[in-house]
C-alpha atoms as a PDB file:
ATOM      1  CA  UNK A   1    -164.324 -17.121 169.653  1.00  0.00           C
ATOM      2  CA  UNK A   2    -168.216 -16.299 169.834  1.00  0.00           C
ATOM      3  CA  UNK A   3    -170.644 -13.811 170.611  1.00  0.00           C
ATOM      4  CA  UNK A   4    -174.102 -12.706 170.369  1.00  0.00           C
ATOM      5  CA  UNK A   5    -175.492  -9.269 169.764  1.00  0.00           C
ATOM      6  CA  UNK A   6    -178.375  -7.368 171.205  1.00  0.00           C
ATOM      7  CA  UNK A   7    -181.192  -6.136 169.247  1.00  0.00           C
ATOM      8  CA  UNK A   8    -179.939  -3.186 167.750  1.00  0.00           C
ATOM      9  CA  UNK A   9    -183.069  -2.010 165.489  1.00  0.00           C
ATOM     10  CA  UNK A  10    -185.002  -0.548 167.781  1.00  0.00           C
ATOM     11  CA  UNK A  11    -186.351   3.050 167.232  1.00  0.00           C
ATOM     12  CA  UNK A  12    -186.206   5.364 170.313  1.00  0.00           C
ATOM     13  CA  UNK A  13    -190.583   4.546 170.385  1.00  0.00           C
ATOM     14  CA  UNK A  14    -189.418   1.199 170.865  1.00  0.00           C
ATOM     15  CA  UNK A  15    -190.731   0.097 167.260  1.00  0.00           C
ATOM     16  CA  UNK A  16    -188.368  -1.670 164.833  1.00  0.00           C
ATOM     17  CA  UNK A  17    -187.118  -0.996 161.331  1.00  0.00           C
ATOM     18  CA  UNK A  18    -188.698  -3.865 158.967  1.00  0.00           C
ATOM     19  CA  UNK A  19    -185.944  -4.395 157.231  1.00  0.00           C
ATOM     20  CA  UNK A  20    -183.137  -4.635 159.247  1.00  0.00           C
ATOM     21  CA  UNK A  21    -181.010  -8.009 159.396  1.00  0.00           C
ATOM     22  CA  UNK A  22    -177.882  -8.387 161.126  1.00  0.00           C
ATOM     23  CA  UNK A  23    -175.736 -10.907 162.924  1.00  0.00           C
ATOM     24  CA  UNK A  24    -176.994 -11.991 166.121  1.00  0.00           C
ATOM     25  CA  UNK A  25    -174.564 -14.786 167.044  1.00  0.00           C
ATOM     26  CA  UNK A  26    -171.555 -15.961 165.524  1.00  0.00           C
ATOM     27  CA  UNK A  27    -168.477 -18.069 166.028  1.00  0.00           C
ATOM     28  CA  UNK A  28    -164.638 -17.883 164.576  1.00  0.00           C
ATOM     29  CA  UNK A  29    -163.734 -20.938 163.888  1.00  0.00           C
ATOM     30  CA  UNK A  30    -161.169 -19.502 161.033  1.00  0.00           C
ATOM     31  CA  UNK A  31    -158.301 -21.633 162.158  1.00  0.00           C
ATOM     32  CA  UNK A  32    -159.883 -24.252 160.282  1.00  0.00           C
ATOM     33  CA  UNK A  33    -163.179 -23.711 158.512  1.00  0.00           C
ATOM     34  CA  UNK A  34    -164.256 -19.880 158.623  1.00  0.00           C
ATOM     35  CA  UNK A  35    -166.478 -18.170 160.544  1.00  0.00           C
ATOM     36  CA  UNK A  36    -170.513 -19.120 161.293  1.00  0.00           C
ATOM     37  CA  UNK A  37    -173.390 -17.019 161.947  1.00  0.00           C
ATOM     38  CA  UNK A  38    -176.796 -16.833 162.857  1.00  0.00           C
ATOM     39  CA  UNK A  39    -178.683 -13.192 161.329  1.00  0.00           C
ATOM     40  CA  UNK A  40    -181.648 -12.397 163.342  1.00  0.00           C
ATOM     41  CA  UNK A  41    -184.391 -13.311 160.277  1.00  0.00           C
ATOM     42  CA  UNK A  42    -183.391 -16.691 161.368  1.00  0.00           C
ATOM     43  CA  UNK A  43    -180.436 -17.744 158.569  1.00  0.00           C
ATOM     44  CA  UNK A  44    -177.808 -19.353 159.020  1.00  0.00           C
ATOM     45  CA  UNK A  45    -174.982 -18.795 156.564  1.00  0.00           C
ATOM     46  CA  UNK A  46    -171.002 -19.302 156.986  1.00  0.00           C
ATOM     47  CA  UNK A  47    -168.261 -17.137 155.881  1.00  0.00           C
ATOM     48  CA  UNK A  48    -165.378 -19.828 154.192  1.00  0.00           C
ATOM     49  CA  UNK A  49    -161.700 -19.503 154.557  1.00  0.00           C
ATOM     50  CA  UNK A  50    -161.747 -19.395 150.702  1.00  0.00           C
ATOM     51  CA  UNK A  51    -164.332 -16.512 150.775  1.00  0.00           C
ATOM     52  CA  UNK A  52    -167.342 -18.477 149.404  1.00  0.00           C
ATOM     53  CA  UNK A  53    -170.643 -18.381 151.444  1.00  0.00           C
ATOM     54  CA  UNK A  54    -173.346 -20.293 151.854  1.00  0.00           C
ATOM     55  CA  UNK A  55    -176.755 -19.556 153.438  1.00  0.00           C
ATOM     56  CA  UNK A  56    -179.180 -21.626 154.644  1.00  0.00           C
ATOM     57  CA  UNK A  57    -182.851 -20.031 154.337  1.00  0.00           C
ATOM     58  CA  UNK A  58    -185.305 -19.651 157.497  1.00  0.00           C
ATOM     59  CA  UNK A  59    -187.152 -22.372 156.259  1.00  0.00           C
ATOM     60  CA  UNK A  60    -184.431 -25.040 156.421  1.00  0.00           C
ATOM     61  CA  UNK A  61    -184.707 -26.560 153.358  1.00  0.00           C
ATOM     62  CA  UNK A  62    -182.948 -24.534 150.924  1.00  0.00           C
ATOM     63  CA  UNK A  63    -179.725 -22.694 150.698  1.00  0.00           C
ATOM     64  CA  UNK A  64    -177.647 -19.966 148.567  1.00  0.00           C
ATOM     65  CA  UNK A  65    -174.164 -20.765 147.171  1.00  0.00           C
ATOM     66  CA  UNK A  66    -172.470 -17.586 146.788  1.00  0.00           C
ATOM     67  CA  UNK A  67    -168.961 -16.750 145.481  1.00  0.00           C
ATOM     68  CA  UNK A  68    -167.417 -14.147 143.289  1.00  0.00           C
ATOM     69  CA  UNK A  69    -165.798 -15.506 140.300  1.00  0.00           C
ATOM     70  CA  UNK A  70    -162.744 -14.382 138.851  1.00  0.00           C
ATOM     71  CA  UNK A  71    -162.996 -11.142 136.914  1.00  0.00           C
ATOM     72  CA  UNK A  72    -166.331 -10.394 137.982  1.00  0.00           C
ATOM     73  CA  UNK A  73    -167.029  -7.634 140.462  1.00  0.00           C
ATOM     74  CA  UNK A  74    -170.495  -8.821 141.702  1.00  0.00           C
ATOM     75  CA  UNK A  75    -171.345 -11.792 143.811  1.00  0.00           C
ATOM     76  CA  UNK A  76    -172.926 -15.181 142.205  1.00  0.00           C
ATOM     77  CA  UNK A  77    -175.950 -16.429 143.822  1.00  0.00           C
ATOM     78  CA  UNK A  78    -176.929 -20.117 143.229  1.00  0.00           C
ATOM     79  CA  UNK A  79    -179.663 -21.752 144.820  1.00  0.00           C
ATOM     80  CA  UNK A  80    -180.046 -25.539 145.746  1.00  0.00           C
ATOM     81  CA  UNK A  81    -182.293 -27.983 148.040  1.00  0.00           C
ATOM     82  CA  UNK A  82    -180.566 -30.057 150.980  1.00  0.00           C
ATOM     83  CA  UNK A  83    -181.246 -32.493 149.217  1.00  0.00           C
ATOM     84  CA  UNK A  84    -180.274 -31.498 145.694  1.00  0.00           C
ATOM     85  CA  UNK A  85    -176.730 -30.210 145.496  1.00  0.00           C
ATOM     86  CA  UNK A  86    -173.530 -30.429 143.451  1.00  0.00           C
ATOM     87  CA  UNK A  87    -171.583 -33.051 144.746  1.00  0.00           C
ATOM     88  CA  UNK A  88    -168.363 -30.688 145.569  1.00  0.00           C
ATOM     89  CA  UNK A  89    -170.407 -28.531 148.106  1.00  0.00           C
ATOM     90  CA  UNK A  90    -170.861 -32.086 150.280  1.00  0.00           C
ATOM     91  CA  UNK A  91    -168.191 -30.544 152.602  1.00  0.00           C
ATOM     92  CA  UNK A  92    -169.135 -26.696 152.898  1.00  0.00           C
ATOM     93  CA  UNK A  93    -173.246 -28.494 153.600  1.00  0.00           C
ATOM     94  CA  UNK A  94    -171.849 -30.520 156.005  1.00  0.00           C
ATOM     95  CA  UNK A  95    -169.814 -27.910 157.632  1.00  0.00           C
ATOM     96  CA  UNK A  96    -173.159 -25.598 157.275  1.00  0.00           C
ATOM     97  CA  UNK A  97    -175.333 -28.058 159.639  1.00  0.00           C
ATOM     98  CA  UNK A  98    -172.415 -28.312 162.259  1.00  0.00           C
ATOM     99  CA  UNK A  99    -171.916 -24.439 162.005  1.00  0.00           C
ATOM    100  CA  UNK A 100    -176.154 -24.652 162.373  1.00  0.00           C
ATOM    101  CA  UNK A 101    -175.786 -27.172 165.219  1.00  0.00           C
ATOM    102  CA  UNK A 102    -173.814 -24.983 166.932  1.00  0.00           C
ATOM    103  CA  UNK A 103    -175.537 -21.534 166.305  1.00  0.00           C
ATOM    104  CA  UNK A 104    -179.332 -22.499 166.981  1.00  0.00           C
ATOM    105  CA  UNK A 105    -178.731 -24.353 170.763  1.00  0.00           C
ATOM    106  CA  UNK A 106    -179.721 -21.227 172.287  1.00  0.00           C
ATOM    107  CA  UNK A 107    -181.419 -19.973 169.922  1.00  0.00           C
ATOM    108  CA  UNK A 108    -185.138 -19.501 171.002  1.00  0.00           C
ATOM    109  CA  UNK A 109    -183.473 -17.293 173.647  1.00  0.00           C
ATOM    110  CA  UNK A 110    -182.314 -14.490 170.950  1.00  0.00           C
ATOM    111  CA  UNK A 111    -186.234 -13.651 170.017  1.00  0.00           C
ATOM    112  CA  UNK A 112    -185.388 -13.621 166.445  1.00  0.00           C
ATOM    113  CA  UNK A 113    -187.360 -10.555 165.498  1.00  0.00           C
ATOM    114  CA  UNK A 114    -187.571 -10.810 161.364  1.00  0.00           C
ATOM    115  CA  UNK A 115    -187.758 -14.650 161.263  1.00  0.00           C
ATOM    116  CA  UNK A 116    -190.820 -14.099 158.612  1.00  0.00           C
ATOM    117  CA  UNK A 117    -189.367 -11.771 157.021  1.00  0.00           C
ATOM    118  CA  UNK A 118    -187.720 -13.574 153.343  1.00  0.00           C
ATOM    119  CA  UNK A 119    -187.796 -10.812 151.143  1.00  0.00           C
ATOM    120  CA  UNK A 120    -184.053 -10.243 150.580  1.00  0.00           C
ATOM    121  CA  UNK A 121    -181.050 -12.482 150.995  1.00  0.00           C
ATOM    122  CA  UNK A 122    -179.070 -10.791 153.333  1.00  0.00           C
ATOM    123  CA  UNK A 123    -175.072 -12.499 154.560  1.00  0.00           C
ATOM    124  CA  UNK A 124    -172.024 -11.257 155.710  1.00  0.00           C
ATOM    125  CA  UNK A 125    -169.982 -10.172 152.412  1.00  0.00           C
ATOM    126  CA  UNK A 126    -167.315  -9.434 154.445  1.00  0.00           C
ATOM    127  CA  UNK A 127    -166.001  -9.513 158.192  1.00  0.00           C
ATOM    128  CA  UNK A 128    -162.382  -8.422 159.993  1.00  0.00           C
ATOM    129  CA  UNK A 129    -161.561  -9.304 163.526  1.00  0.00           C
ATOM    130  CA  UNK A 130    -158.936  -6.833 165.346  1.00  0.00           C
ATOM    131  CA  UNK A 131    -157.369  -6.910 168.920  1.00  0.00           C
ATOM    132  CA  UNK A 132    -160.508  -4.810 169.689  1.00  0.00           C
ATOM    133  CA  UNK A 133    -163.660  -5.726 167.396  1.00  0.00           C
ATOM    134  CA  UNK A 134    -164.639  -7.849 165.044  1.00  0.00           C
ATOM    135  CA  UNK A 135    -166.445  -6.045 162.307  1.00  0.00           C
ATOM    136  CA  UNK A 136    -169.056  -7.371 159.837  1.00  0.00           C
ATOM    137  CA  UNK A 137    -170.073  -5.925 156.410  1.00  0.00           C
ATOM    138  CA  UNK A 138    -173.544  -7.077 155.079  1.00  0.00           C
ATOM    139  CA  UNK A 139    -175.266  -7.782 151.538  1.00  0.00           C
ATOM    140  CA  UNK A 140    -177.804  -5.253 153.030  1.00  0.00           C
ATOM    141  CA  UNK A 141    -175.515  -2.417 153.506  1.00  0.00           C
ATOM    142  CA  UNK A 142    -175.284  -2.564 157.471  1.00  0.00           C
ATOM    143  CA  UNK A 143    -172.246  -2.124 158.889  1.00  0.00           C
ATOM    144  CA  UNK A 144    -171.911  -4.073 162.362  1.00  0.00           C
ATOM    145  CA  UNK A 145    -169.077  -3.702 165.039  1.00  0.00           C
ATOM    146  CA  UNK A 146    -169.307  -5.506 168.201  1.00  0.00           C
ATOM    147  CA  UNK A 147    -166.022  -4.316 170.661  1.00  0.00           C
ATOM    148  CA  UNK A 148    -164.727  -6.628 173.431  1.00  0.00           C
ATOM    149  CA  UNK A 149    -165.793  -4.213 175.482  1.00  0.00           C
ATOM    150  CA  UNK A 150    -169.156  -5.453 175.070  1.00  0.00           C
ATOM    151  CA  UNK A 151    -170.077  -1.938 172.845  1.00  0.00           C
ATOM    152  CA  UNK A 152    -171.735  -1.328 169.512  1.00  0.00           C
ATOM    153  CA  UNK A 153    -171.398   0.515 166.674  1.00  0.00           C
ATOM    154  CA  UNK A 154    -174.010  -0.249 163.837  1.00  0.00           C
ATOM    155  CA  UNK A 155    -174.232   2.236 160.558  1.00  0.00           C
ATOM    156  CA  UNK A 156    -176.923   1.666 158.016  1.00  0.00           C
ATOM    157  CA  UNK A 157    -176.305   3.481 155.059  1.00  0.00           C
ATOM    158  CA  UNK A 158    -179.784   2.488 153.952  1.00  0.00           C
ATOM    159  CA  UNK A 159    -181.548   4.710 156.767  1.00  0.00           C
ATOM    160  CA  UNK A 160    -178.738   7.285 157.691  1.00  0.00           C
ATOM    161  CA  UNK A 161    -178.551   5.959 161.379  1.00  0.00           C
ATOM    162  CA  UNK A 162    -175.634   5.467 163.435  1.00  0.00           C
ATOM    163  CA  UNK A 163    -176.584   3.348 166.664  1.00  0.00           C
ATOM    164  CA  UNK A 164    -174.308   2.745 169.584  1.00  0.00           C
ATOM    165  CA  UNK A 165    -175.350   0.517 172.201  1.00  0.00           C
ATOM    166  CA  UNK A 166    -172.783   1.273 175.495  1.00  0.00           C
ATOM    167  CA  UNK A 167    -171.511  -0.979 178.000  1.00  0.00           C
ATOM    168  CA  UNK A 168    -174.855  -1.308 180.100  1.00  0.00           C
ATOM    169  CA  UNK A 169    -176.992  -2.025 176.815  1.00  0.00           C
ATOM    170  CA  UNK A 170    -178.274   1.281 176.719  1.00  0.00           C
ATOM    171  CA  UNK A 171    -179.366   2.701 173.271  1.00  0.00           C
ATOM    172  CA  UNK A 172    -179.167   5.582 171.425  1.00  0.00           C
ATOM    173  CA  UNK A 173    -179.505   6.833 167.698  1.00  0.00           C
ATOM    174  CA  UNK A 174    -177.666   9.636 165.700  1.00  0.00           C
ATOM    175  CA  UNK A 175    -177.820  11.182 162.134  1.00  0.00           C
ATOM    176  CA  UNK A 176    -175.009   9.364 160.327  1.00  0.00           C
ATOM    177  CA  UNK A 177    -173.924  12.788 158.569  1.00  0.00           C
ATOM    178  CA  UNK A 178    -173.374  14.171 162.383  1.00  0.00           C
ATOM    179  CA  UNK A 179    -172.476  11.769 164.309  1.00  0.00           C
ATOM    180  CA  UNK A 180    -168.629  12.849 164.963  1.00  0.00           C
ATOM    181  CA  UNK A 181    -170.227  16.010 165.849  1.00  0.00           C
ATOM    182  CA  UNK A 182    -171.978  15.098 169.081  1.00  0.00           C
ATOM    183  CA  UNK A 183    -171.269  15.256 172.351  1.00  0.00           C
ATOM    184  CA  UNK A 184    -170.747  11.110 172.884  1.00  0.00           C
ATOM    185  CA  UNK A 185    -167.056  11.011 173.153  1.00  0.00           C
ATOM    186  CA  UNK A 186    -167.442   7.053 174.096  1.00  0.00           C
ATOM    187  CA  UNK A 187    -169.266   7.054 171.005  1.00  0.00           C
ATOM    188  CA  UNK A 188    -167.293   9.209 168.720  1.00  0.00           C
ATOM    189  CA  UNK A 189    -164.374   7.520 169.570  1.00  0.00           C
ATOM    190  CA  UNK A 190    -165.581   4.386 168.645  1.00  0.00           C
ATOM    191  CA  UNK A 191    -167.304   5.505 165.339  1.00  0.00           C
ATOM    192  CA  UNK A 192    -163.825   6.930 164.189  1.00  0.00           C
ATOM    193  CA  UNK A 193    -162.320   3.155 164.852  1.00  0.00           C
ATOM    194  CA  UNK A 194    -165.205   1.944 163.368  1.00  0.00           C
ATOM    195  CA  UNK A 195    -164.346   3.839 159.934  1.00  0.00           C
ATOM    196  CA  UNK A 196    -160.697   3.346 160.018  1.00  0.00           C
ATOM    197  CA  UNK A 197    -160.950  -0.302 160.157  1.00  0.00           C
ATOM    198  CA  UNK A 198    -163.983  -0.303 157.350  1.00  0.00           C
ATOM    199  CA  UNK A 199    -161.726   1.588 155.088  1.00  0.00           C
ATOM    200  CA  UNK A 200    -159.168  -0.938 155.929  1.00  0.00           C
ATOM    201  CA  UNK A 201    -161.655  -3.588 154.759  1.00  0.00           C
ATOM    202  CA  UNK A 202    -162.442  -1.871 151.532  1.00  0.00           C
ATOM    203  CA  UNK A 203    -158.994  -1.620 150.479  1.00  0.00           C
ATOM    204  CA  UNK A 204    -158.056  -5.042 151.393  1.00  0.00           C
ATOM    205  CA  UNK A 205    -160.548  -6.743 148.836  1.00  0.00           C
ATOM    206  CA  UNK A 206    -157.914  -9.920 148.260  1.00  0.00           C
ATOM    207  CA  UNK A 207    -159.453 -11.688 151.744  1.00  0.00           C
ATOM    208  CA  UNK A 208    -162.451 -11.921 153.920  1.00  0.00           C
ATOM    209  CA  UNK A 209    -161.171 -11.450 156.827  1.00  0.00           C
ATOM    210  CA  UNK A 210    -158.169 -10.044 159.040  1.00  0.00           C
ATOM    211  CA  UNK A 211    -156.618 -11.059 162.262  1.00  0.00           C
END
C-alpha cells in the first residue's frame, strides 16, 4: 500500500505555516521491511519493523539513526555520512536507498514546499494503519490521518489547528479546542475516529504500528 498527501499547510490567505513538515508520500511495505516515507522538507526516513528509524537529510548525504533504548523514555539520535556508518546499519542503508528509490520517482511532481527548510529533524515516531486510515504521529507534534476515502484530518498541537481536507480537496481550518463543536458533521465524525485511534496509539507503546 501507498499514498500521497496534499498540501495541507495552507492558511485560508493561501500562505503557509514555516514550520510545518508532514508525510507527503509513503508506502507499507510492513510485511517485510516497514513502512517508507517521503516528508514534504524533502527527507526521506523509514519506519522499521523493529521500531528503529532512520532519516536521510534533504541534502543526501547524511542520515539520523534513531531508536529508543531500553529503559529510556526519549528517542536516541545518531548521526552518520553515507559513507561513514557502523557496519550493522549496512542493511537498514540499503533498505533506505530502495525505500528512496521508490519514494522520489515522482517526486518533482509533489512541489516539496519546505525542502530548505533543515532546522529541525522531523520523522514519523509512530504510525497505525486501520481498515479505514492509516495514521501518522510526528517528532514535530503533527498528527496526520489520511482515510481511504481520500479525506484528511491533520491536528497540530503546536498551532491549535485542526485541518480537514474533504473528498474534493477542499480545505478548511478550525480551533482545535472547538472543533467537535462545529457544524462539519463529515468532519466531526472523522476527528472523533481520529482521537479514538490516537489514544489507541498512545496506549499501545510496545509497537509502531497496528494492522
Amino acid at each position: 500500500m501507498s499514498g500521497t498527501m496534499t498540501g495541507f499547510n495552507k492558511t485560508k490567505s493561501g500562505g503557509y505555516q514555516k514550520n510545518d513538515v508532514w508525510v507527503k508520500k509513503w508506502v507499507d511495505y510492513s510485511s517485510k521491511y516497514g513502512l517508507g516515507y517521503l516528508l514534504s522538507n524533502g527527507c526521506v526516513g523509514v519506519f522499521f519493523n523493529d521500531s528503529t528509524k532512520i532519516l536521510l537529510n534533504g541534502n543526501q548525504n547524511n542520515f539520523d539513526y534513531i531508536e529508543r533504548k531500553q529503559n529510556e523514555k526519549q528517542d536516541t539520535v545518531v548521526s552518520h555520512t553515507m559513507d561513514k556508518y557502523p557496519q550493522e546499519l549496512t542493511k537498514k542503508v540499503t533498505l533506505l536507498q530502495h525505500f528512496k528509490s521508490y519514494l522520489e520517482n515522482d517526486s518533482k511532481k509533489l512541489n516539496l514546499e519546505n525542502a530548505s527548510e533543515m532546522s529541525q529533524t522531523v520523522y514519523v515516531k509512530k504510525w497505525m494503519k486501520t481498515r479505514h486510515a492509516i495514521m501518522f504521529r510526528l517528532s514535530n507534534k503533527i498528527v496526520q490521518v489520511n482515510f481511504t476515502d481520500k479525506t484528511e484530518i491533520i491536528l497540530s498541537s503546536e498551532n491549535k489547528i485542526v485541518t480537514y481536507v474533504n473528498k474534493k480537496g477542499d480545505r478548511s481550518n478550525y480551533p482545535l479546542a472547538t472543533a467537535l463543536e462545529c457544524d462539519n458533521p463529515e468532519m466531526t465524525k472523522r476527528l472523533k475516529y481520529t482521537k479514538e485511534i490516537l489514544t489507541h496509539m498512545l496506549n499501545n507503546n510496545a509497537s509502531g504500528k497496528e494492522s
